[in-house]
Protein backbone atom coordinates (compact mmCIF):
# COMPACT_ATOMS: atom_id res chain seq x y z
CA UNK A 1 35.60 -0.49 -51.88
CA UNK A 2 31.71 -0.22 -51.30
CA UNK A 3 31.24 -3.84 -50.97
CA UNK A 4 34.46 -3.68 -48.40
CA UNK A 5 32.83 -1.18 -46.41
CA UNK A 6 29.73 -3.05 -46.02
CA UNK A 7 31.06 -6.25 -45.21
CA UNK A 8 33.17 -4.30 -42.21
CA UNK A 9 29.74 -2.23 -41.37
CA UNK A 10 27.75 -5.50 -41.36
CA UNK A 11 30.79 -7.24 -39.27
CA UNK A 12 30.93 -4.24 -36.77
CA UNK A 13 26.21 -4.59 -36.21
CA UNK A 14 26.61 -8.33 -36.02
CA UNK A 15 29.12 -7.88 -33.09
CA UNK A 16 27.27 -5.03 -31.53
CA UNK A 17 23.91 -7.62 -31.15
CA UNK A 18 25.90 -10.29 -30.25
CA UNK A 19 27.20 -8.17 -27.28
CA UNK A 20 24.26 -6.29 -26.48
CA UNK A 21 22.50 -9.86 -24.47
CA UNK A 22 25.21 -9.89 -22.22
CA UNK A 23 25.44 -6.32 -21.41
CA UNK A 24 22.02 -6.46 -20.61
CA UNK A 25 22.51 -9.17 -18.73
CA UNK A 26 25.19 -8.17 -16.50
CA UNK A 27 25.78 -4.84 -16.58
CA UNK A 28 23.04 -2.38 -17.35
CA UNK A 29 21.18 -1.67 -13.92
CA UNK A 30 17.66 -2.06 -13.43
CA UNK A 31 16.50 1.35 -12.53
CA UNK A 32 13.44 1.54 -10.06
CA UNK A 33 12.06 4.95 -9.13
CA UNK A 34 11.21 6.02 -6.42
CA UNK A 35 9.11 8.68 -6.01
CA UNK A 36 7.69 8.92 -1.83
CA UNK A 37 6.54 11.42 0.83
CA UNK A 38 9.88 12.00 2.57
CA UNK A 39 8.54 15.72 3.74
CA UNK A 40 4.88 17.00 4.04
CA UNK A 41 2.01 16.34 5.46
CA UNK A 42 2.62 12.43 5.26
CA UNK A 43 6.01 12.32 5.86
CA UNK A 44 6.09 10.57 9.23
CA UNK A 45 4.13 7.55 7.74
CA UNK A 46 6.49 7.07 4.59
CA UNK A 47 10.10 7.80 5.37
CA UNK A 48 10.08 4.14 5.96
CA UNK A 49 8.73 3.33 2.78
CA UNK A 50 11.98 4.40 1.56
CA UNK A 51 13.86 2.72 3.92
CA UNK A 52 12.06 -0.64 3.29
CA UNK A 53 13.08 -0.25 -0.84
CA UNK A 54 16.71 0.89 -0.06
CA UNK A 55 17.18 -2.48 2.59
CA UNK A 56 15.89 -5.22 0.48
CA UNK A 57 17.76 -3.17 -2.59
CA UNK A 58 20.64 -3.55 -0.57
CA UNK A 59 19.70 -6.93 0.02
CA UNK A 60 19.04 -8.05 -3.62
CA UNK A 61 22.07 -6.21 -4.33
CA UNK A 62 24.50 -8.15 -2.29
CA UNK A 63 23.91 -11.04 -3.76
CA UNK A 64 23.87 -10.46 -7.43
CA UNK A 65 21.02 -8.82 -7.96
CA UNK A 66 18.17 -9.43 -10.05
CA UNK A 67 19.27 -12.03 -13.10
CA UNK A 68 22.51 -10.51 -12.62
CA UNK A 69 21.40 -7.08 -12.67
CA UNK A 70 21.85 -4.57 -9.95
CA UNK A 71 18.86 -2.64 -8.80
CA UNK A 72 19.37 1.11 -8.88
CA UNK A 73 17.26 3.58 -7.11
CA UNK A 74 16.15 6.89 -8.41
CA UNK A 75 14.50 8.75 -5.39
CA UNK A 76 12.55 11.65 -5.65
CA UNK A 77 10.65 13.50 -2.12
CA UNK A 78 6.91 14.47 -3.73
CA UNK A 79 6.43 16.90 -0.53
CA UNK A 80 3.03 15.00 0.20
CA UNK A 81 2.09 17.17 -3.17
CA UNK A 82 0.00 15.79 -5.74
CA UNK A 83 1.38 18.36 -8.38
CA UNK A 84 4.79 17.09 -7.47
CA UNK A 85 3.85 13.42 -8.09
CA UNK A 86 2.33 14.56 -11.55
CA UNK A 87 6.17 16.39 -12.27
CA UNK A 88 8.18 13.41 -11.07
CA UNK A 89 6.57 10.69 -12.84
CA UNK A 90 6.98 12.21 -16.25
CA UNK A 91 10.57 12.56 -14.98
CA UNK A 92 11.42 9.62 -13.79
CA UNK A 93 9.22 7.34 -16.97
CA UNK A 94 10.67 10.21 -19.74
CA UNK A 95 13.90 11.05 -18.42
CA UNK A 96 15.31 8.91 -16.12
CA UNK A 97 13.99 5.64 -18.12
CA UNK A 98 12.87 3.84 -14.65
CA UNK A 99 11.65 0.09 -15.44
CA UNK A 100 9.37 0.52 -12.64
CA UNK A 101 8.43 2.65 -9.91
CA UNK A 102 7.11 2.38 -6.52
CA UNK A 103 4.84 5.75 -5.84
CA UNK A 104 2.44 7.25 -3.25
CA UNK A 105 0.58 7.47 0.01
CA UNK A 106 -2.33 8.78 -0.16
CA UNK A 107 -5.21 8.15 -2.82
CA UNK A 108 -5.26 11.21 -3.71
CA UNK A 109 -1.53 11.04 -4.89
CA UNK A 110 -2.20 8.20 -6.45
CA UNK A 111 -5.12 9.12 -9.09
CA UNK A 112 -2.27 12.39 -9.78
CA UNK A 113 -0.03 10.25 -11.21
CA UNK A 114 -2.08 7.16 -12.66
CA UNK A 115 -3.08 8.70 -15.91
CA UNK A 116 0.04 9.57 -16.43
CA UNK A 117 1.73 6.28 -15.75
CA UNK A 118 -1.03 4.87 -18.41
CA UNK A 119 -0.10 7.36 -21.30
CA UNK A 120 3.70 6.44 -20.70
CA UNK A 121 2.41 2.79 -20.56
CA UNK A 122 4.53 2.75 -17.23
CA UNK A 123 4.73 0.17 -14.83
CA UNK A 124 4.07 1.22 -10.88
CA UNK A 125 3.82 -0.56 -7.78
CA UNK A 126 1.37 1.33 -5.04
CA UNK A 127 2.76 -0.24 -1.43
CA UNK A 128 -0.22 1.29 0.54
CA UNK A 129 -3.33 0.56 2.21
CA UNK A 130 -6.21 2.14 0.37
CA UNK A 131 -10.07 2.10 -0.24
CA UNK A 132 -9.68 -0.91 -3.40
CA UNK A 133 -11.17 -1.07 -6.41
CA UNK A 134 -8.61 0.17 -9.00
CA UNK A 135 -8.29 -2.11 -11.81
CA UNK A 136 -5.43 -0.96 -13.37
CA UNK A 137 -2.84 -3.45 -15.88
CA UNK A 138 0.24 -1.13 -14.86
CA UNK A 139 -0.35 -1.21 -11.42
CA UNK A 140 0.66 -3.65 -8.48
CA UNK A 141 -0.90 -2.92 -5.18
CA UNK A 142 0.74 -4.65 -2.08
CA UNK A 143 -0.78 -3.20 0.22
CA UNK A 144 -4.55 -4.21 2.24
CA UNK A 145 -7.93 -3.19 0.82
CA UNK A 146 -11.36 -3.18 2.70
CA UNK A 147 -12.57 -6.47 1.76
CA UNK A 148 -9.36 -7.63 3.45
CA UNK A 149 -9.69 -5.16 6.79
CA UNK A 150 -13.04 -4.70 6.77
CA UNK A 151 -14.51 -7.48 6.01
CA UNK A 152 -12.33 -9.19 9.03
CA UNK A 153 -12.88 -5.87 11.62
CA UNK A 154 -16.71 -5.55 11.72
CA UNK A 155 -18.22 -8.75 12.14
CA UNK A 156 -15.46 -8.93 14.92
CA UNK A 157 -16.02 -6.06 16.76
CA UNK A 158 -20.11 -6.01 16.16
CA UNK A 159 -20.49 -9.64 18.15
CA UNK A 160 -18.59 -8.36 21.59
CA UNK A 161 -19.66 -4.43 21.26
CA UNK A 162 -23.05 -4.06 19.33
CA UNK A 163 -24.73 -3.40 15.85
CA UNK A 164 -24.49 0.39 16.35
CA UNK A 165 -22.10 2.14 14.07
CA UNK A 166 -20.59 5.90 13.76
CA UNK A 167 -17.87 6.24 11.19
CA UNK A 168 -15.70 9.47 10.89
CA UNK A 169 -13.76 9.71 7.97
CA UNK A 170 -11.76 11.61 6.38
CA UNK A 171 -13.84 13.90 3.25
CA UNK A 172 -12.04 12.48 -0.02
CA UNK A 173 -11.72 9.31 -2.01
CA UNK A 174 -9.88 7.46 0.32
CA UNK A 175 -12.43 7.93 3.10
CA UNK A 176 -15.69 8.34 0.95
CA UNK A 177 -15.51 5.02 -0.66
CA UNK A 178 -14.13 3.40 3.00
CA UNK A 179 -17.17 4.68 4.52
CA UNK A 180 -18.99 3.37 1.75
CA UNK A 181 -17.50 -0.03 2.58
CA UNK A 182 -18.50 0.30 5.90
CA UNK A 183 -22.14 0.94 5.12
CA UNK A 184 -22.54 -2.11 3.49
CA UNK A 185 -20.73 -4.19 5.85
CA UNK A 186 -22.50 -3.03 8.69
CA UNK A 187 -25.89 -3.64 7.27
CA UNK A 188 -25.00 -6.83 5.29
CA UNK A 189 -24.44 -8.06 9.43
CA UNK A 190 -27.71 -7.04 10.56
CA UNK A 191 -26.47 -3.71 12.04
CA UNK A 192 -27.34 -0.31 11.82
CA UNK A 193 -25.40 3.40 11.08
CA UNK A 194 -26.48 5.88 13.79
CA UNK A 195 -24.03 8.78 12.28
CA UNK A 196 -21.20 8.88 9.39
CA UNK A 197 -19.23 12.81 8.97
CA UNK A 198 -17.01 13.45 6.27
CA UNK A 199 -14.01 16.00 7.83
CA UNK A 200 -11.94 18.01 5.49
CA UNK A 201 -8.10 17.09 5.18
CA UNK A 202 -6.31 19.75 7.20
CA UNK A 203 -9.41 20.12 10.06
CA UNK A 204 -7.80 19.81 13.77
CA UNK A 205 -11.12 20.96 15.69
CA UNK A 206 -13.21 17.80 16.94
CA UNK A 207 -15.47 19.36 19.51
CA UNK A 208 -18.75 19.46 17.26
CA UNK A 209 -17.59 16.21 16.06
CA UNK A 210 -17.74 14.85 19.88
CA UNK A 211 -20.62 16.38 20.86
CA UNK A 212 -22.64 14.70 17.89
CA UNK A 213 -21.11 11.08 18.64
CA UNK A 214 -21.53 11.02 22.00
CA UNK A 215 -25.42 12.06 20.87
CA UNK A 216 -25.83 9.24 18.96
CA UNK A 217 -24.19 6.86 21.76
CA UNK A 218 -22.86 3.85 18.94
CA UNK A 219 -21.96 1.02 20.20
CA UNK A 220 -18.37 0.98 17.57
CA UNK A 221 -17.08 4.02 16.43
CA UNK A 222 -15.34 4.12 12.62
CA UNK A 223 -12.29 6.11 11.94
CA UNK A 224 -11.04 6.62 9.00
CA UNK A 225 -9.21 9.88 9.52
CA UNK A 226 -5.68 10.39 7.82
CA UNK A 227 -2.46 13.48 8.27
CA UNK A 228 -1.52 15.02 10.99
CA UNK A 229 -4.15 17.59 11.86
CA UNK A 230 -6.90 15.43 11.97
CA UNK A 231 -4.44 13.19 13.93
CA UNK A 232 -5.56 15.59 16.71
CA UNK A 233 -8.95 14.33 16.98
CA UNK A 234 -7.55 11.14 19.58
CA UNK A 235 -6.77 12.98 22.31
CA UNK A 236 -9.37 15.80 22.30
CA UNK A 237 -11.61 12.61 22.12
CA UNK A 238 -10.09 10.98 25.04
CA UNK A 239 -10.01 14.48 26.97
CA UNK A 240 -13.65 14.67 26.16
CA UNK A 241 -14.18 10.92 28.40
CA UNK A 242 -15.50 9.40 24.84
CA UNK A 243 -14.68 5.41 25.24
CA UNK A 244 -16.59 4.14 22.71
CA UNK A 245 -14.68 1.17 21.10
CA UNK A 246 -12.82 2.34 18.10
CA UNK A 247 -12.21 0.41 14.87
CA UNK A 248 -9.93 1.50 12.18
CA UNK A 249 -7.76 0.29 8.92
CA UNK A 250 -5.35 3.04 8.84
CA UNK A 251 -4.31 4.21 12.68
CA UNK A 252 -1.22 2.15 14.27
CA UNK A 253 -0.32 0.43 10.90
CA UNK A 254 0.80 3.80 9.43
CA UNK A 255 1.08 6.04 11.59
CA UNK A 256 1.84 4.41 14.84
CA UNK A 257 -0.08 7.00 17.01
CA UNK A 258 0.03 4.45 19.54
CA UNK A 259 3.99 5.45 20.11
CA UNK A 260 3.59 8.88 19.47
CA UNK A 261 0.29 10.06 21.29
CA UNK A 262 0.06 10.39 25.17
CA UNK A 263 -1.77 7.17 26.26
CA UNK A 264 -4.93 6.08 26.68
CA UNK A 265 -6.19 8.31 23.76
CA UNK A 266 -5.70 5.30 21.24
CA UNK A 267 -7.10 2.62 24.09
CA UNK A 268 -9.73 0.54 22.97
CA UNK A 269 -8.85 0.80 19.42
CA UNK A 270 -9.28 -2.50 17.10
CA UNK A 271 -6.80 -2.00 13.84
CA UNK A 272 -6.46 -4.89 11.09
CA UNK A 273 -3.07 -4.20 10.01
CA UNK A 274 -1.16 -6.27 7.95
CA UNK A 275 1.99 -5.55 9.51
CA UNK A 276 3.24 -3.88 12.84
CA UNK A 277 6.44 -4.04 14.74
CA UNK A 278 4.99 -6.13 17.39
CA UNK A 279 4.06 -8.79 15.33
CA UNK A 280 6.19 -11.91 17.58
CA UNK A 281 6.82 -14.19 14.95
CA UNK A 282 10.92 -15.71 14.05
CA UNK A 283 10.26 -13.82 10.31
CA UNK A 284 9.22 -10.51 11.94
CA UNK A 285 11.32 -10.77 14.52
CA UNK A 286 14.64 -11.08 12.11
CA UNK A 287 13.10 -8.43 9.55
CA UNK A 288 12.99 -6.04 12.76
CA UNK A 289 16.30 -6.85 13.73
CA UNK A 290 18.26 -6.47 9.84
CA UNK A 291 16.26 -3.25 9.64
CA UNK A 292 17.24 -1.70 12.93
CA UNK A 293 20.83 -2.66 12.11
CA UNK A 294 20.62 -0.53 9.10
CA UNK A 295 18.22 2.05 10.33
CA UNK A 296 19.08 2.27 13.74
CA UNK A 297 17.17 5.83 14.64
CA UNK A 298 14.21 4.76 12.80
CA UNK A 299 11.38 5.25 15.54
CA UNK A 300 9.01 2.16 14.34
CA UNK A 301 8.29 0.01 11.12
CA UNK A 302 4.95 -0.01 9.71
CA UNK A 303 3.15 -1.91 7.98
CA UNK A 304 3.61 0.35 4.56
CA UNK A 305 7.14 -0.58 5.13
CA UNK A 306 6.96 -3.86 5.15
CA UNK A 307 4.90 -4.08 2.02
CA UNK A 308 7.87 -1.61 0.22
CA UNK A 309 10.49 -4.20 1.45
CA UNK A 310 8.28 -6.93 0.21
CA UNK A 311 7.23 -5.73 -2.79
CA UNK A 312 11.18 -5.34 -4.41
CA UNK A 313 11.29 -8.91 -3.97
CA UNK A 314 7.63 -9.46 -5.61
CA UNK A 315 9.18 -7.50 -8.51
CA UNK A 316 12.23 -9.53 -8.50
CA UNK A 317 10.30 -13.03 -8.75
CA UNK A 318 8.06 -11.19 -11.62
CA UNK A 319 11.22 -9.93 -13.69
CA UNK A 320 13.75 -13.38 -12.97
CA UNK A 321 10.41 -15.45 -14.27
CA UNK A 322 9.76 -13.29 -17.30
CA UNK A 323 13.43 -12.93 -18.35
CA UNK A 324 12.60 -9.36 -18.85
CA UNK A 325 11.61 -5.90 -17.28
CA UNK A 326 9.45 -5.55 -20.43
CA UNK A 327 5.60 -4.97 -18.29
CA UNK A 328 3.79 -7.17 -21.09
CA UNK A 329 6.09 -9.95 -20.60
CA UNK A 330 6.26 -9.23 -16.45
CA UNK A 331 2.25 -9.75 -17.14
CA UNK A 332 2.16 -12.94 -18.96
CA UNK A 333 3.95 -13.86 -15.53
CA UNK A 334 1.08 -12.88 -13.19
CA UNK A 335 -1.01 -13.99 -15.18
CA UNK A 336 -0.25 -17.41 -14.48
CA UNK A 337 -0.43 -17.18 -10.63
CA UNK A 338 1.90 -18.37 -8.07
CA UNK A 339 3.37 -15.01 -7.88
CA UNK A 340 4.51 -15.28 -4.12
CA UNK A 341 6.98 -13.93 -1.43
CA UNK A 342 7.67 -15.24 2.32
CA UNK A 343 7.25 -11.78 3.77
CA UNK A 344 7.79 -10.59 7.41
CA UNK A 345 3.91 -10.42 7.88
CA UNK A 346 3.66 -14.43 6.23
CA UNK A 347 3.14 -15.75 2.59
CA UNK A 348 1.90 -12.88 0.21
CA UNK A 349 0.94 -13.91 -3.14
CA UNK A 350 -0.74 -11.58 -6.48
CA UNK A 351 -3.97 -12.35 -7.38
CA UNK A 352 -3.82 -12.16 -11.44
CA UNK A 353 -7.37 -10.92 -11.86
CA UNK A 354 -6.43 -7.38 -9.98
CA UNK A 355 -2.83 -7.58 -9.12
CA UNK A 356 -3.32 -6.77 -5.53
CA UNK A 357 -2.05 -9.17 -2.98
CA UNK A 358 -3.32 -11.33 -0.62
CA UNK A 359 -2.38 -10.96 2.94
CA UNK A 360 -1.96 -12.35 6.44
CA UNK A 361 -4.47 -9.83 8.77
CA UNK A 362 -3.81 -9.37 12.50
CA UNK A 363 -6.22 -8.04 14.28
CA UNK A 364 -4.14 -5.25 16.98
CA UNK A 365 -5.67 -4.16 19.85
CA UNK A 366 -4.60 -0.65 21.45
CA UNK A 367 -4.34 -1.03 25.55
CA UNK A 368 -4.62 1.65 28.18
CA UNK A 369 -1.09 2.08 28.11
CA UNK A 370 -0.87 1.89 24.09
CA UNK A 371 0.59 -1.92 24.50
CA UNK A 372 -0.27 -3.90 21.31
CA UNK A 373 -2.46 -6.94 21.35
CA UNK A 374 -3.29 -9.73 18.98
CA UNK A 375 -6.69 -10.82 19.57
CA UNK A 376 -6.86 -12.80 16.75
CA UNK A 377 -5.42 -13.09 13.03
CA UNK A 378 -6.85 -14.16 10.11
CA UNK A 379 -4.52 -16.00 7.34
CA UNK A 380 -4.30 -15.64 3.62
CA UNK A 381 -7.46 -13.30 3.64
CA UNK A 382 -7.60 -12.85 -0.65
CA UNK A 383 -8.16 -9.31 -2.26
CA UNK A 384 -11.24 -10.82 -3.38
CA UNK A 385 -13.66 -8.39 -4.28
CA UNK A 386 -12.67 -6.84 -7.71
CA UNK A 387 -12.51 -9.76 -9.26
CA UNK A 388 -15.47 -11.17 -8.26
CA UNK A 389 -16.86 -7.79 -9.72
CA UNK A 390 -15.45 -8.16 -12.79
CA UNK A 391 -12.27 -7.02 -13.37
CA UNK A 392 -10.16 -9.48 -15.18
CA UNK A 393 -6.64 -7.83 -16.18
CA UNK A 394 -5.83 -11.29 -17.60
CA UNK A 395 -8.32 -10.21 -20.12
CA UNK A 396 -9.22 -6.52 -20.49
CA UNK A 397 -7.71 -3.61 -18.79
CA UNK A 398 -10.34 -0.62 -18.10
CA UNK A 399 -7.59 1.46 -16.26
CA UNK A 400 -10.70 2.35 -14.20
CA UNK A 401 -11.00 2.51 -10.44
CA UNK A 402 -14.57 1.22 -9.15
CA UNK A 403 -16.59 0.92 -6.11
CA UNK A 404 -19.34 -1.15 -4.37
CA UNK A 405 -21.73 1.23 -5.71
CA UNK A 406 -20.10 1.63 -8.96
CA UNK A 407 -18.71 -2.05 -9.78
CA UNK A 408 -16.92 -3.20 -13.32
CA UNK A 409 -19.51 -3.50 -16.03
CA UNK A 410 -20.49 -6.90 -16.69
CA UNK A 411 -19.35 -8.45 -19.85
């Protein structure tokens, strides 16, 4: 009777693995969180952050999915509140299981949840712009660093305005280590900083700020302000009859202050953006089009929505090569390069070294009347710089997040 029993018990396992593949396979979703900005302070540059996951979701969806697998979304609205990012991310890695999540705006939001996604040993895709240098094996980052926007803007603007530089930025990481980018850029090119301020998050005052640039009379003036107070620094600037050319990596690309502020506060404001709305090419032009058709009251489509929609199919390409949403086997993947998509901005592709992406960068120009103009773009400009410092996630993974002036230890 013993023997009996096993036999059956045995008989029953054996069929239970056999089944498992093909459940797997074809019917257990693949759960992707979600865990945005869709109220707060930041709200009004990542609603469509959401909206790009849920249309290429929809997307993937319609036609099988991924391997066969439908893509389920688990959304969660953080508030623009680093506490709530910490909450949600133990939720959705402990509770809700999520094979991968797409997370945060700000830096700040970002270094909230990253330890925590490395204790879980969590996989996370970060679909913003931001000051670089984390170097970080369960992290993606699709969206455009300095070396990429920086690197391009400067040099640009510094041969038709001058070599004299004021930045304003924004007083934590995010604007600290862009300033500190900057710096280096504009002295590596012969120029010279005549000012640099550091403004609190939540400041909406500018006049002292004026008064001091229009002092120092730069020829280019850096900002790197982010949120919606310090938002109001444009047009007290343009009140004030300041015209100094701006340049910027964060204005019009996420925030599309160009379409929301009175004009010609944003006028004679350079932006390398990786994506805008305006961008006239047949790819953009259709992505515009199949997004408006599902999101018809959605007032304009940054370029943080374009790397959300883009990165669901970077994940896709990662999971159908690797057979698996397993991150160690998604990494054996990158690691071998050619990780690509033909986005609406042009070809994006992960560098294996840092796992950011590379990146077509136009170079918009802000008109009088807040018109967009290309000027020039710059192809396939590579997130080169953290690799060339040292970071090597094919090899070693620090978890770390560096800077110019504090770059990966040699080994």
């Amino acid at each position: 009777m013993r023997h009996y029993a096993f036999n059956g018990l045995l008989a029953l396992a054996l069929a239970c693995a056999a089944a498992l593949p093909a459940r797997a396979q074809g019917g257990t979703p693949i759960k992707l969180g979600v865990l945005e900005d869709q109220s707060g302070d930041f709200a009004l540059a990542t609603i469509g952050k959401v909206h790009g996951i849920q249309l290429a979701t929809d997307e993937i969806n319609a036609k099988g999915g991924i391997a066969g697998r439908k893509l389920e979304l688990v959304i969660y609205d953080t508030q623009s509140d680093n506490t709530r990012y910490q909450e949600f991310m133990r939720r959705v890695l402990q509770r809700d299981k999520a094979d991968v999540v797409f997370a945060g705006f700000s830096s700040a939001s970002r270094e909230a949840y990253r330890p925590i996604v490395d204790q879980l040993d969590g996989f996370v895709f970060y679909n913003n712009q931001y000051e670089g240098g984390v170097c970080d094996g369960h992290m993606i980052v699709t969206g455009a660093v300095p070396e990429q926007q920086f690197s391009t803007l400067i040099p640009w603007m510094m041969e038709r305005f001058g070599k004299r530089v004021y930045t304003i930025a924004a007083d934590y990481n995010f604007g600290q280590i862009s300033a500190e980018w900057v710096r280096n850029i504009v002295k590596e090119k012969g120029g010279e900083m005549v000012g640099e301020e550091f403004i609190p998050l939540g400041v909406s005052q500018f006049s002292q700020t004026i008064q001091n640039i229009q002092r120092a009379k730069p020829d280019i003036l850096m900002t790197l302000l982010v949120g919606t107070a310090q938002a109001s620094y444009y047009e007290q600037a343009a009140s004030a009859g300041l015209r100094v050319p701006m340049g910027s990596s964060v204005n019009v690309g996420q925030g599309y202050e160009h379409k929301r502020f009175r004009p010609p506060s944003l006028a004679n404001m350079y932006v390398t953006v990786n994506y805008v709305e305006e961008i006239d090419t047949p790819a953009s032009r259709d992505f515009v089009a199949r997004w408006h058709a599902k999101f018809p009251s959605e007032p304009y489509i940054n370029q943080e929505a374009e790397n959300s929609y883009h990165a669901v199919y970077l994940y896709k390409q990662m999971v159908e090569r690797a057979g698996s949403t397993k991150r160690p086997d998604i990494l054996k993947v990158i690691a071998k390069g050619d990780v690509c998509v033909d986005a609406p901005e042009g070809k994006v592709c992960i560098d294996p070294k840092s796992q950011h992406a590379s990146h077509t960068i136009y170079l918009a120009k802000v008109g009088d009347d807040h018109s967009i103009t290309f000027p020039t773009t710059f192809p396939d400009i590579q997130p080169y710089w953290l690799g060339q410092a040292g970071c090597d996630l094919t090899k070693n993974d620090p978890s770390a997040q560096y800077t110019p002036s504090n770059p990966p230890p040699k080994r």
